[in-house]
PDB file of N, CA and C in Angstrom:
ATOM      1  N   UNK A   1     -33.415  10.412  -5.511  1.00  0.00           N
ATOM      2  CA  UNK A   1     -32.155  10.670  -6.164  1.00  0.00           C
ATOM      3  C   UNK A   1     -31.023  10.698  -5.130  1.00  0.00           C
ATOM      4  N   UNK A   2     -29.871  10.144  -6.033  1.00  0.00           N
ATOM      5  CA  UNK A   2     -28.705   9.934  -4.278  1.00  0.00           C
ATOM      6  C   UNK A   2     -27.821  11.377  -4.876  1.00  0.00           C
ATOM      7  N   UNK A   3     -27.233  12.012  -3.462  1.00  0.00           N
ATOM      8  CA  UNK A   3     -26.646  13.322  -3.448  1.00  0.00           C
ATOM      9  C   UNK A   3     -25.536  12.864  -3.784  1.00  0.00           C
ATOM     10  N   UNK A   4     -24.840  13.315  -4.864  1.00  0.00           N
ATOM     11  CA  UNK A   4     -23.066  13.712  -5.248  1.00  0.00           C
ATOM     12  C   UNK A   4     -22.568  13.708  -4.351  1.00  0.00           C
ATOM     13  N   UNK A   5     -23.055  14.503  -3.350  1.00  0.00           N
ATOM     14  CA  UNK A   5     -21.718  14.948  -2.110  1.00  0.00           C
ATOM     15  C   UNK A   5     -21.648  13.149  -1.387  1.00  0.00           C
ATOM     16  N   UNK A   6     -23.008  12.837  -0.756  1.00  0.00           N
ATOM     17  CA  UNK A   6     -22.951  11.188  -0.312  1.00  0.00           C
ATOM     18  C   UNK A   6     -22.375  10.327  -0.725  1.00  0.00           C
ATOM     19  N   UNK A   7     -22.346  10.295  -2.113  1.00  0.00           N
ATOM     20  CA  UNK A   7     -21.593   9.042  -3.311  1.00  0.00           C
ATOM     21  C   UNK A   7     -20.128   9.423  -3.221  1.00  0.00           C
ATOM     22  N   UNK A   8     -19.363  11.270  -2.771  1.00  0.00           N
ATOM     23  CA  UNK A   8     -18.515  11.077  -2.482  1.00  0.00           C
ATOM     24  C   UNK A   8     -17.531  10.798  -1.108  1.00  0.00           C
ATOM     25  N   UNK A   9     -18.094  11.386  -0.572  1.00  0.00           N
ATOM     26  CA  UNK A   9     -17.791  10.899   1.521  1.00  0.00           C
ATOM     27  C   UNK A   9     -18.364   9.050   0.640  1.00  0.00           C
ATOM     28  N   UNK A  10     -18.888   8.055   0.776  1.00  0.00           N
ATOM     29  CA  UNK A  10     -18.762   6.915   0.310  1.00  0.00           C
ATOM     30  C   UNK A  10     -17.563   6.381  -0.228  1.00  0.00           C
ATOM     31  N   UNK A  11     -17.034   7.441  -1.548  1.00  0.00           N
ATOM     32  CA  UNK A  11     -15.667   6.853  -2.350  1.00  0.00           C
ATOM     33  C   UNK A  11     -14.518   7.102  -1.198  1.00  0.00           C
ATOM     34  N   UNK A  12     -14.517   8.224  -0.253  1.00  0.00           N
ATOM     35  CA  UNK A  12     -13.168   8.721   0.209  1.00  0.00           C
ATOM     36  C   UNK A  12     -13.370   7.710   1.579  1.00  0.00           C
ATOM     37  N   UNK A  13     -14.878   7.172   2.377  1.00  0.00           N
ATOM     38  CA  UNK A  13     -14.754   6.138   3.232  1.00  0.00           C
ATOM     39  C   UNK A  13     -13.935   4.817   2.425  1.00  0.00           C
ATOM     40  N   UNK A  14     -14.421   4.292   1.723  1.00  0.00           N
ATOM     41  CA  UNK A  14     -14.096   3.006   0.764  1.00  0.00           C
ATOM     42  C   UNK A  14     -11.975   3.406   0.988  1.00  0.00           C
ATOM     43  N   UNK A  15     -12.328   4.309   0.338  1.00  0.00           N
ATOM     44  CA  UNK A  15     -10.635   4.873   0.213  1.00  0.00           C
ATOM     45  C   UNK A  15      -9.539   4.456   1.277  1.00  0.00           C
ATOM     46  N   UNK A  16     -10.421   4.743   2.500  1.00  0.00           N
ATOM     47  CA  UNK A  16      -9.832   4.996   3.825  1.00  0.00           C
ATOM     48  C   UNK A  16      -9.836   3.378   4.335  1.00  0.00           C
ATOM     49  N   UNK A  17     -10.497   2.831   4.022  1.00  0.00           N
ATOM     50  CA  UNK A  17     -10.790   1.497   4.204  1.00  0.00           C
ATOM     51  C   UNK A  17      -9.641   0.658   3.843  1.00  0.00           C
ATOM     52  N   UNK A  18      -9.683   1.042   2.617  1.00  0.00           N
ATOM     53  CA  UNK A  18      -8.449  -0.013   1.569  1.00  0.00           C
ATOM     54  C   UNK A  18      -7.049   0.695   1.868  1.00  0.00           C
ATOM     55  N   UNK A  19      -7.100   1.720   2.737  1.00  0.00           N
ATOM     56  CA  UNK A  19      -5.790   2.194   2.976  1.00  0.00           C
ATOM     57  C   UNK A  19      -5.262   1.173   3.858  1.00  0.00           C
ATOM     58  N   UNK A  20      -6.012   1.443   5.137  1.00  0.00           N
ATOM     59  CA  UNK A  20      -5.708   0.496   6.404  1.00  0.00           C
ATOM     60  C   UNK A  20      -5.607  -0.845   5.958  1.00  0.00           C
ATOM     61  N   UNK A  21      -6.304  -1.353   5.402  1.00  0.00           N
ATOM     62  CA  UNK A  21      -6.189  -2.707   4.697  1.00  0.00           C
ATOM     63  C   UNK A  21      -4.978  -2.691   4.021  1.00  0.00           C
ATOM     64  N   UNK A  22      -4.079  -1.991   2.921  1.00  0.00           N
ATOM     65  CA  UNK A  22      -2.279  -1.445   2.578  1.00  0.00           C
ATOM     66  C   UNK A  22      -1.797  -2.133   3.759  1.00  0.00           C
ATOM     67  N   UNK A  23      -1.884  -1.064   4.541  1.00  0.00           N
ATOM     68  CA  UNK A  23      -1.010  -1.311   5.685  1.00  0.00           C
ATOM     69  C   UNK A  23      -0.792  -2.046   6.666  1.00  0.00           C
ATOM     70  N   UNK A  24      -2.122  -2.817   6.722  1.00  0.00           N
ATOM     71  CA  UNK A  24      -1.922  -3.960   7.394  1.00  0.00           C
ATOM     72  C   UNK A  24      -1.414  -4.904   6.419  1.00  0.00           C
ATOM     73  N   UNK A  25      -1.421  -5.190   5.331  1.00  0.00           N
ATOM     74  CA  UNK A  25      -0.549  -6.178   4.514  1.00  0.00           C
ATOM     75  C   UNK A  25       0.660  -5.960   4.486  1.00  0.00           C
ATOM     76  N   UNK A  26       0.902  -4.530   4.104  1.00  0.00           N
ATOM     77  CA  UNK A  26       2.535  -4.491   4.542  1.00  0.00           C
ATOM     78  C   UNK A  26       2.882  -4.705   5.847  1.00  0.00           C
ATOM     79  N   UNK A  27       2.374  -4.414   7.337  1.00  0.00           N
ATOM     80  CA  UNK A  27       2.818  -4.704   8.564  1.00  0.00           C
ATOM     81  C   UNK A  27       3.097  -6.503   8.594  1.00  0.00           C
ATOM     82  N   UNK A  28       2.335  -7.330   7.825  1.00  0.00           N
ATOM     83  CA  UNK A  28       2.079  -8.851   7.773  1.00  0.00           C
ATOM     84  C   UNK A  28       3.394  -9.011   6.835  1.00  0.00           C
ATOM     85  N   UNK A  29       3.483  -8.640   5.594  1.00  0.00           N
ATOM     86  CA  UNK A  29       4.873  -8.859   4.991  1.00  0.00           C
ATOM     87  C   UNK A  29       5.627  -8.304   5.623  1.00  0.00           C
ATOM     88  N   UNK A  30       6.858  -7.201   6.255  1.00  0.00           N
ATOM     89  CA  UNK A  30       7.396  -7.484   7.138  1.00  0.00           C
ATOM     90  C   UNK A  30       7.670  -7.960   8.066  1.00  0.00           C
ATOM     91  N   UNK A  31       6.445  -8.458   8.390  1.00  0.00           N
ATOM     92  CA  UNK A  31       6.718  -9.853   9.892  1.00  0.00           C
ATOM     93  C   UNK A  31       7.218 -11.433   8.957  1.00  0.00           C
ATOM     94  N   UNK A  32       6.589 -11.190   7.965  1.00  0.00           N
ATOM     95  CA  UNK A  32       6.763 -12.960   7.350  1.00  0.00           C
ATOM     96  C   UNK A  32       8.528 -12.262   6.951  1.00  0.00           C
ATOM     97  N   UNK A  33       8.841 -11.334   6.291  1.00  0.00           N
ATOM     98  CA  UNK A  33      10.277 -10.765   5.929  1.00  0.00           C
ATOM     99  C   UNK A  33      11.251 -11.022   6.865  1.00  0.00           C
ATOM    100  N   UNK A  34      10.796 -10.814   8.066  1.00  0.00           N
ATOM    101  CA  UNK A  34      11.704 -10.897   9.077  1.00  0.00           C
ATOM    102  C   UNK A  34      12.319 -12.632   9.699  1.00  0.00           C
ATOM    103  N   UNK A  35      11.102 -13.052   9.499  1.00  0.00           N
ATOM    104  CA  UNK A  35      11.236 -14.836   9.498  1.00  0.00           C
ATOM    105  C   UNK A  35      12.414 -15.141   8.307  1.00  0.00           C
ATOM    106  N   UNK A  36      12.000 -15.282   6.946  1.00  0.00           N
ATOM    107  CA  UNK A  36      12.251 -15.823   5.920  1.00  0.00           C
ATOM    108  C   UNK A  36      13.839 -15.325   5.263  1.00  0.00           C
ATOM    109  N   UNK A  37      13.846 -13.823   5.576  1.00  0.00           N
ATOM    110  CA  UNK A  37      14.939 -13.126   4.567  1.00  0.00           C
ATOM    111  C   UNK A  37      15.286 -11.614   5.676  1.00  0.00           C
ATOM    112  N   UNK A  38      16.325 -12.358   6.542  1.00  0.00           N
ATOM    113  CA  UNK A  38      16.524 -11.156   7.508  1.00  0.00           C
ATOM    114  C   UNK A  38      17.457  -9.756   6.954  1.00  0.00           C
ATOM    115  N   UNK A  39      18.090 -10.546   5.994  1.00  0.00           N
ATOM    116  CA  UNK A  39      18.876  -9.768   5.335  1.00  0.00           C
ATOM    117  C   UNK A  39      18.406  -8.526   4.295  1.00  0.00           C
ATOM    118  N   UNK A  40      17.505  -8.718   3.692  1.00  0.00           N
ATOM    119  CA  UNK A  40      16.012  -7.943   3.166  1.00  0.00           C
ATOM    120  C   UNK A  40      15.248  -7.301   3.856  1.00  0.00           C
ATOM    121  N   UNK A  41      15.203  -7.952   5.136  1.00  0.00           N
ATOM    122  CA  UNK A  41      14.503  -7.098   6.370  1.00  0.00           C
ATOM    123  C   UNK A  41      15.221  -5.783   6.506  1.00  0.00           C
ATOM    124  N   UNK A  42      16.495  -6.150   7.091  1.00  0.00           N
ATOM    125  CA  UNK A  42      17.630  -5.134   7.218  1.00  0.00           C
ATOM    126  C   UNK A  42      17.687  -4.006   6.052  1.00  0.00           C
ATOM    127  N   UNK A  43      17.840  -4.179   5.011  1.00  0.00           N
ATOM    128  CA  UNK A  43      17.935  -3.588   3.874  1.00  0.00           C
ATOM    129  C   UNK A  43      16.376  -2.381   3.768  1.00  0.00           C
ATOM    130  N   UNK A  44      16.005  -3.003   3.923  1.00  0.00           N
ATOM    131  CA  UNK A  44      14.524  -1.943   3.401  1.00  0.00           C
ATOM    132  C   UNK A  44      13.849  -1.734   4.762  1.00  0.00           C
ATOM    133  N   UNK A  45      15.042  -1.605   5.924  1.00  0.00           N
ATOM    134  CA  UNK A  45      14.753  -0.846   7.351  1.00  0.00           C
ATOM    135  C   UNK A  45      13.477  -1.531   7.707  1.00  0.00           C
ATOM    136  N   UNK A  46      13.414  -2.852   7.712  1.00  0.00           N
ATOM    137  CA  UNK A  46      12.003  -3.353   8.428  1.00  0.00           C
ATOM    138  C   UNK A  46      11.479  -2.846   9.713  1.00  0.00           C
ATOM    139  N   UNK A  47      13.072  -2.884  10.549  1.00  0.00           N
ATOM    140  CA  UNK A  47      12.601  -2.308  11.813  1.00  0.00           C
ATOM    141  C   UNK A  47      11.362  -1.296  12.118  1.00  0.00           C
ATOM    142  N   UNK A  48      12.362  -0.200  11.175  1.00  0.00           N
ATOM    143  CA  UNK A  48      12.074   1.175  11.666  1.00  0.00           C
ATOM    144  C   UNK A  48      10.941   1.731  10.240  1.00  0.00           C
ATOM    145  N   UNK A  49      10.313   0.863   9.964  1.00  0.00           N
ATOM    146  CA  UNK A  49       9.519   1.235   8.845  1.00  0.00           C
ATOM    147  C   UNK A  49       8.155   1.706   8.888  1.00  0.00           C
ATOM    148  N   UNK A  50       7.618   1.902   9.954  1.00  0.00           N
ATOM    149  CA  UNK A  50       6.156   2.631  10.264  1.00  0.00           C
ATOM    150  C   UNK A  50       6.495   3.280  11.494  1.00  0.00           C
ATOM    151  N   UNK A  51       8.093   3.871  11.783  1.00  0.00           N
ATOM    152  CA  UNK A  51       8.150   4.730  13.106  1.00  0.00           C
ATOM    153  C   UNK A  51       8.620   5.802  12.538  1.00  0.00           C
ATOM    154  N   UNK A  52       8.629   7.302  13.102  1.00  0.00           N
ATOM    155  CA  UNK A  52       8.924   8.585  12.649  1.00  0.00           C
ATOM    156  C   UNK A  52      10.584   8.594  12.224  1.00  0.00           C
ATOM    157  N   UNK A  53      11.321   7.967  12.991  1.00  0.00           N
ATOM    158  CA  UNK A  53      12.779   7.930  12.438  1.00  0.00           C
ATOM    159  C   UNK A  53      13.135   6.732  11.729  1.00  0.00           C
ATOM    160  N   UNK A  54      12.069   6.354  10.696  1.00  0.00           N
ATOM    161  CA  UNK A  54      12.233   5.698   9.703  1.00  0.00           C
ATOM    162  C   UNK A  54      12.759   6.189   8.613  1.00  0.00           C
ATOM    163  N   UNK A  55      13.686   5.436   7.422  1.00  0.00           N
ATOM    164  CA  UNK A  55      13.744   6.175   6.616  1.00  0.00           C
ATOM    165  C   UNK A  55      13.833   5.486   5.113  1.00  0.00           C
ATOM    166  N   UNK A  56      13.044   7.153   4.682  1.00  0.00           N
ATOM    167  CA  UNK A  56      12.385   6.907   3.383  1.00  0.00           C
ATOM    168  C   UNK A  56      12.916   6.086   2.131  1.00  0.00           C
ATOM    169  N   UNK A  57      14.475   6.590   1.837  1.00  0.00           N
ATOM    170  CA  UNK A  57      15.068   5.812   1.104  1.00  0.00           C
ATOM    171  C   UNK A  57      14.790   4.523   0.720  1.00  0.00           C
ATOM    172  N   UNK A  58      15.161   3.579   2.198  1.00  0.00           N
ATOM    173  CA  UNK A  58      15.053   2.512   2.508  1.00  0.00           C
ATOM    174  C   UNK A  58      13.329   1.966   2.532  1.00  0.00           C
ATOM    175  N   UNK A  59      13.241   2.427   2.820  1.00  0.00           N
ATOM    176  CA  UNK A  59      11.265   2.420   2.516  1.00  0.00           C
ATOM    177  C   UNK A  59      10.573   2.387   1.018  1.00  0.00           C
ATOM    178  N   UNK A  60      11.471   2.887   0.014  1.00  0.00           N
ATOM    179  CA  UNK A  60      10.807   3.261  -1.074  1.00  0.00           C
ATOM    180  C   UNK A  60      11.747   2.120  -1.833  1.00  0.00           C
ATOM    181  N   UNK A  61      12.936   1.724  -1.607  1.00  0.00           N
ATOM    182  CA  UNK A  61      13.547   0.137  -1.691  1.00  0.00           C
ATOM    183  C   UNK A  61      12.218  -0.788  -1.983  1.00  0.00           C
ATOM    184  N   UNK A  62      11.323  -0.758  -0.804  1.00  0.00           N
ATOM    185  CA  UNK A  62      10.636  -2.128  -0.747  1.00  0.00           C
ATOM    186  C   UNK A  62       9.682  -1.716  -1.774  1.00  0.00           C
ATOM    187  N   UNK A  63       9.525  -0.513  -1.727  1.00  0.00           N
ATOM    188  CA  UNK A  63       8.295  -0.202  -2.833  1.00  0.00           C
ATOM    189  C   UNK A  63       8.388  -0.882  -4.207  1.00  0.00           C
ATOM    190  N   UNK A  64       9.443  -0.038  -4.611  1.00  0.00           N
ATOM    191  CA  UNK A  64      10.384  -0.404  -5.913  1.00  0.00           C
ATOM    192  C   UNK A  64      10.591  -2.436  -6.038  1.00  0.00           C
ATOM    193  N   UNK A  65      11.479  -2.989  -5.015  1.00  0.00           N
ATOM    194  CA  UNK A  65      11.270  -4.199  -4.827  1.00  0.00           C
ATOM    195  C   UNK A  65       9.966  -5.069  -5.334  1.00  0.00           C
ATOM    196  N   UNK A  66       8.761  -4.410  -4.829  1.00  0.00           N
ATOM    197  CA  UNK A  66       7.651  -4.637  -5.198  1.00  0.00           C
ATOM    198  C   UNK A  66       6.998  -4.587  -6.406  1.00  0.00           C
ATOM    199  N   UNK A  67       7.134  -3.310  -6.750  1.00  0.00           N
ATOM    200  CA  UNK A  67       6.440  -3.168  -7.798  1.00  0.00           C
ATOM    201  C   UNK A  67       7.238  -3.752  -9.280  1.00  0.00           C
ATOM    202  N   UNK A  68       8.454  -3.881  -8.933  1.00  0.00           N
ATOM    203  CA  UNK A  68       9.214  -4.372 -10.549  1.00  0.00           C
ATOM    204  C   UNK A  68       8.851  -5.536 -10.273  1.00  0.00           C
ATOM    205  N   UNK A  69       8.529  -6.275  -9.171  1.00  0.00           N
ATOM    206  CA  UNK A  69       8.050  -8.200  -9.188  1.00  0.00           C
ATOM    207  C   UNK A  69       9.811  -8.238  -9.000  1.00  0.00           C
ATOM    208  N   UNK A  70       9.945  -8.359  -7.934  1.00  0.00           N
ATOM    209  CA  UNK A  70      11.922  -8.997  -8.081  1.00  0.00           C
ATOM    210  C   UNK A  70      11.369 -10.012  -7.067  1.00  0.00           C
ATOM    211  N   UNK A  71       9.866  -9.848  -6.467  1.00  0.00           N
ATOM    212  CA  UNK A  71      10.238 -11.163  -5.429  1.00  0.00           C
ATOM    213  C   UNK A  71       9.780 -12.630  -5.879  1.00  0.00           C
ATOM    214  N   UNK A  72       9.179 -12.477  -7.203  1.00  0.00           N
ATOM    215  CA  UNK A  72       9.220 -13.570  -7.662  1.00  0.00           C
ATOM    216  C   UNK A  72       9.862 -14.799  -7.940  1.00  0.00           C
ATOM    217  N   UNK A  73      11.143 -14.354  -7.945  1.00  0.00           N
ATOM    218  CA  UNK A  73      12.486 -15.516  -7.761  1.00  0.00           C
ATOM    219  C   UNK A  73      12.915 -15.734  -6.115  1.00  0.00           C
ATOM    220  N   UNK A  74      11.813 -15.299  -5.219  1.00  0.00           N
ATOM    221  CA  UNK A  74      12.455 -15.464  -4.172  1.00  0.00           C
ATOM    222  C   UNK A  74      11.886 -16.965  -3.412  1.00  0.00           C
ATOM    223  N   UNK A  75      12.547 -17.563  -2.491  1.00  0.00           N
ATOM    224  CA  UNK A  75      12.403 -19.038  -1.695  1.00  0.00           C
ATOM    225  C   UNK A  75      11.325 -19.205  -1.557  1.00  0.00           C
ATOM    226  N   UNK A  76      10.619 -18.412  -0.507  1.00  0.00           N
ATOM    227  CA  UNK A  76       9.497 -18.499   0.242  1.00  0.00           C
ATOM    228  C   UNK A  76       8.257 -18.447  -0.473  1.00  0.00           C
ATOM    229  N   UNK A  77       7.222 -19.462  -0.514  1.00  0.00           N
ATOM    230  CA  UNK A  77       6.016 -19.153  -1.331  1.00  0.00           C
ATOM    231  C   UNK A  77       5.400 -17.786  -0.853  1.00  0.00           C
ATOM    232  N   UNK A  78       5.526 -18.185   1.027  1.00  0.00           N
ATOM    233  CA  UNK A  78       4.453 -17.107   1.713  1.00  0.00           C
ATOM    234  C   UNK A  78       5.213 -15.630   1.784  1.00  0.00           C
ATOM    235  N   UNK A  79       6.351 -15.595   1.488  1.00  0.00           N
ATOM    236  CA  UNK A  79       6.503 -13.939   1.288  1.00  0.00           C
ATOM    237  C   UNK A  79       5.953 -13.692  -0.394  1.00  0.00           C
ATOM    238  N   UNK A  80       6.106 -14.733  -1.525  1.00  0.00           N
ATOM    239  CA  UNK A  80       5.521 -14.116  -2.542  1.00  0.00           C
ATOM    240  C   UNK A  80       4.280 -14.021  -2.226  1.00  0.00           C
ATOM    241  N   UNK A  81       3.168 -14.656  -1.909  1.00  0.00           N
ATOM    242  CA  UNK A  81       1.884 -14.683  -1.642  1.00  0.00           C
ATOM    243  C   UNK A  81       1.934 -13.200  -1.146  1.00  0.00           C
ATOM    244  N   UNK A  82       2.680 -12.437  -0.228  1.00  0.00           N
ATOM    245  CA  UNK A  82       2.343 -11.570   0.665  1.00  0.00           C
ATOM    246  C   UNK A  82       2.356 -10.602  -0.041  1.00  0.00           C
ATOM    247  N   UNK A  83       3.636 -10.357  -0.893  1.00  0.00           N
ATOM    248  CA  UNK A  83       3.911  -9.287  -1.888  1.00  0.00           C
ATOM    249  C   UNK A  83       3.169  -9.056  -2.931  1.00  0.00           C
ATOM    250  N   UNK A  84       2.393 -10.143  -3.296  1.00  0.00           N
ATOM    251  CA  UNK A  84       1.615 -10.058  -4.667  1.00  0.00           C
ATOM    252  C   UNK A  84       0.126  -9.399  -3.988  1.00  0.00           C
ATOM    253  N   UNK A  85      -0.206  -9.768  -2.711  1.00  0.00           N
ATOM    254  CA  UNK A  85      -1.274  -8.883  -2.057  1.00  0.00           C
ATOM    255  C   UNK A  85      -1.118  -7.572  -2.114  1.00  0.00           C
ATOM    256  N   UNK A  86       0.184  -7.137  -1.169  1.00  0.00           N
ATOM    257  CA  UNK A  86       0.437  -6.096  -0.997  1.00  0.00           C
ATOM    258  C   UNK A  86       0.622  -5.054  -2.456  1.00  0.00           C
ATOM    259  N   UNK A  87       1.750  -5.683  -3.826  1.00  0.00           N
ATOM    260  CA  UNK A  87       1.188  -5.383  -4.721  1.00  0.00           C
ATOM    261  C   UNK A  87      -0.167  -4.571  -5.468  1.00  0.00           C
ATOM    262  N   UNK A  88      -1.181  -5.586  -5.156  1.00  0.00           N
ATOM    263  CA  UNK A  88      -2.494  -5.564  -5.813  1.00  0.00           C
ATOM    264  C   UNK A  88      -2.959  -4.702  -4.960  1.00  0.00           C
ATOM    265  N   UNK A  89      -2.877  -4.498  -3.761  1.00  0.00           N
ATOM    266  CA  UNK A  89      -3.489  -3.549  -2.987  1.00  0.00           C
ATOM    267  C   UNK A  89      -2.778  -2.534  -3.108  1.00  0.00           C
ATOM    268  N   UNK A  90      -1.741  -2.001  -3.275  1.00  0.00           N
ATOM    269  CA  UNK A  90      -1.216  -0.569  -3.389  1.00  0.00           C
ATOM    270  C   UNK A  90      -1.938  -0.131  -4.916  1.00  0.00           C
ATOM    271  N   UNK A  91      -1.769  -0.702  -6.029  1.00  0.00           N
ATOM    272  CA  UNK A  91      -2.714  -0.433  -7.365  1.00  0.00           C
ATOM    273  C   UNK A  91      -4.051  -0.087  -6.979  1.00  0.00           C
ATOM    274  N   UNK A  92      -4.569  -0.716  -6.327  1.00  0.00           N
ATOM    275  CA  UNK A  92      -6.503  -0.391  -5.777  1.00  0.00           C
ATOM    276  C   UNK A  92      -6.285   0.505  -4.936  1.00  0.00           C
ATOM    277  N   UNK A  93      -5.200   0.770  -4.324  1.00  0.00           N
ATOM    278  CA  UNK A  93      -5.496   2.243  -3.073  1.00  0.00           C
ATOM    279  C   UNK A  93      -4.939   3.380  -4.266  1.00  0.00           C
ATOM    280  N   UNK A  94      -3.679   2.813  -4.327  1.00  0.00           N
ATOM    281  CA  UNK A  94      -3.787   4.195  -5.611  1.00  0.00           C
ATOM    282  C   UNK A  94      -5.022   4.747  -6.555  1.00  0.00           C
ATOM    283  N   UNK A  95      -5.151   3.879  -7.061  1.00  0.00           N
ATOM    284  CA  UNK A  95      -6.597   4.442  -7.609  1.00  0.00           C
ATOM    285  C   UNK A  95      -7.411   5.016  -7.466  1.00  0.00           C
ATOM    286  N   UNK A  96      -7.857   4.159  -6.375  1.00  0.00           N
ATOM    287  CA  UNK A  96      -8.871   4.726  -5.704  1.00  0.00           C
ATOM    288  C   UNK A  96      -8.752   6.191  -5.156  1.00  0.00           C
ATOM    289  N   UNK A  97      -8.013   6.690  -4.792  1.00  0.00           N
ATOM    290  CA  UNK A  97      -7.113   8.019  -4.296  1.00  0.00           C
ATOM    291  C   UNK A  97      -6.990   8.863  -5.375  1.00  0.00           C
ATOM    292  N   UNK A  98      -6.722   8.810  -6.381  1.00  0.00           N
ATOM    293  CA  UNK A  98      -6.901   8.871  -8.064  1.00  0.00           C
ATOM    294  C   UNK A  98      -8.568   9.665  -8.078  1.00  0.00           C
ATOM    295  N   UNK A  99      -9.246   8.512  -7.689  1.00  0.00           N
ATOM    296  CA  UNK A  99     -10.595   8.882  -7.999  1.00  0.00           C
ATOM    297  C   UNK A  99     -10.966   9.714  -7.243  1.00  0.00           C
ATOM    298  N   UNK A 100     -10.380   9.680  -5.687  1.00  0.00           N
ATOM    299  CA  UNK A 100     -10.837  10.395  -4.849  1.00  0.00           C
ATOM    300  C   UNK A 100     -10.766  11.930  -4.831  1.00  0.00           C
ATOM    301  N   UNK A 101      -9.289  12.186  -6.033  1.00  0.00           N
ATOM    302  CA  UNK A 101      -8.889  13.612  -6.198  1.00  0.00           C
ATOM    303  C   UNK A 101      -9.611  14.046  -7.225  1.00  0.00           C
ATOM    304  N   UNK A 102      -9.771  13.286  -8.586  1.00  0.00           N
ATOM    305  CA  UNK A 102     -10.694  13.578  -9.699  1.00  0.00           C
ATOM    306  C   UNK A 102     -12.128  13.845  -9.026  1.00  0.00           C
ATOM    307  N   UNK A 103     -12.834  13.377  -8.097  1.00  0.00           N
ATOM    308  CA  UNK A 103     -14.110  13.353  -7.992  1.00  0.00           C
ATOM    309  C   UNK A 103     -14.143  15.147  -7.193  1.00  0.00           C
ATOM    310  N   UNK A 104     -12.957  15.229  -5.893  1.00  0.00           N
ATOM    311  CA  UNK A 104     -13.145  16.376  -5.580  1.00  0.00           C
ATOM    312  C   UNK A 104     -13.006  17.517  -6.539  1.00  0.00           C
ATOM    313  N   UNK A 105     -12.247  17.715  -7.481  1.00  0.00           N
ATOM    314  CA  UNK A 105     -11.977  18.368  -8.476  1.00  0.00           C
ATOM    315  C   UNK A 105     -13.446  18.772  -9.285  1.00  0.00           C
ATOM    316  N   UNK A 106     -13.890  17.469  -9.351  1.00  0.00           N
ATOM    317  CA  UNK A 106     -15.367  17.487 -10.366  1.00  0.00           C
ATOM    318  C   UNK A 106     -16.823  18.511  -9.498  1.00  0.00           C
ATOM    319  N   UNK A 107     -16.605  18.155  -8.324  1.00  0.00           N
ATOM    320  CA  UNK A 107     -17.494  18.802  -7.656  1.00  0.00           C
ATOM    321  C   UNK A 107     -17.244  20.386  -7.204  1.00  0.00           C
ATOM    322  N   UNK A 108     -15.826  20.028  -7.167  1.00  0.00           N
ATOM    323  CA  UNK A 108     -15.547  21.539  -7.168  1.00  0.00           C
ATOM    324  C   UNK A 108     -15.847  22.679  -8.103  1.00  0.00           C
ATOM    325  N   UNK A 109     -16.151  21.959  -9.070  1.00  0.00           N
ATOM    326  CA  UNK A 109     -16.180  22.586 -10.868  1.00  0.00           C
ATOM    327  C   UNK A 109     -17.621  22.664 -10.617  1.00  0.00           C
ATOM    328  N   UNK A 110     -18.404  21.348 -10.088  1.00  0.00           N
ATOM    329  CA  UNK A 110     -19.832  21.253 -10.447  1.00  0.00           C
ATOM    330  C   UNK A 110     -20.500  22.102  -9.370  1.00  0.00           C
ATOM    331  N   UNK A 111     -20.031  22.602  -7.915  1.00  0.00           N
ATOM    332  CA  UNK A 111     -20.820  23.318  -7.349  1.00  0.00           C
ATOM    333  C   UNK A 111     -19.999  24.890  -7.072  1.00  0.00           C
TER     334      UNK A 111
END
């Protein structure tokens, strides 16, 4: 029989996995951003967007950007390609994170 606790350290590794995997897609779309649409770069603080005096505002721009699909009308195939990754992968890390809090919750109840 497989242990609850194993199946969950498993979901919260998996978790941790697809995080870094996020973030390296977003580090890859801001580099293709910076090529294609400097002006967009600028706007949603490409620079300063994974350093401590980054800021959030401007950070949660690209989120938003993202998630309504506005880059669909944009030039570049390979920044849509990038965004529709990055997209799909913020939905699967969310989730997954989702599950990761429901499952601790469940075990918490169950032991």
């Amino acid at each position: 029989m497989i242990s609850t606790i194993a199946l969950f350290w498993a979901l919260c590794v998996v978790c941790v996995i697809n995080m870094a995997r996020y973030f390296s897609s977003l580090r890859a779309l801001l580099f293709v951003l910076r090529g294609c649409d400097p002006l967009l770069y600028q706007y949603v603080d490409g620079g300063g967007f994974f350093t401590s005096h980054g800021q959030p505002s401007k950070q949660i721009r690209l989120v938003r950007y993202i998630f309504t699909q506005r880059y669909v009308e944009h030039h570049d195939p390979e920044f849509i390609r990038r965004c529709q990754r990055v997209r799909s992968q913020f939905v699967l890390t969310s989730s997954l994170c989702g599950l990761v809090v429901i499952s601790l919750v469940a075990l918490a109840i169950w032991y």
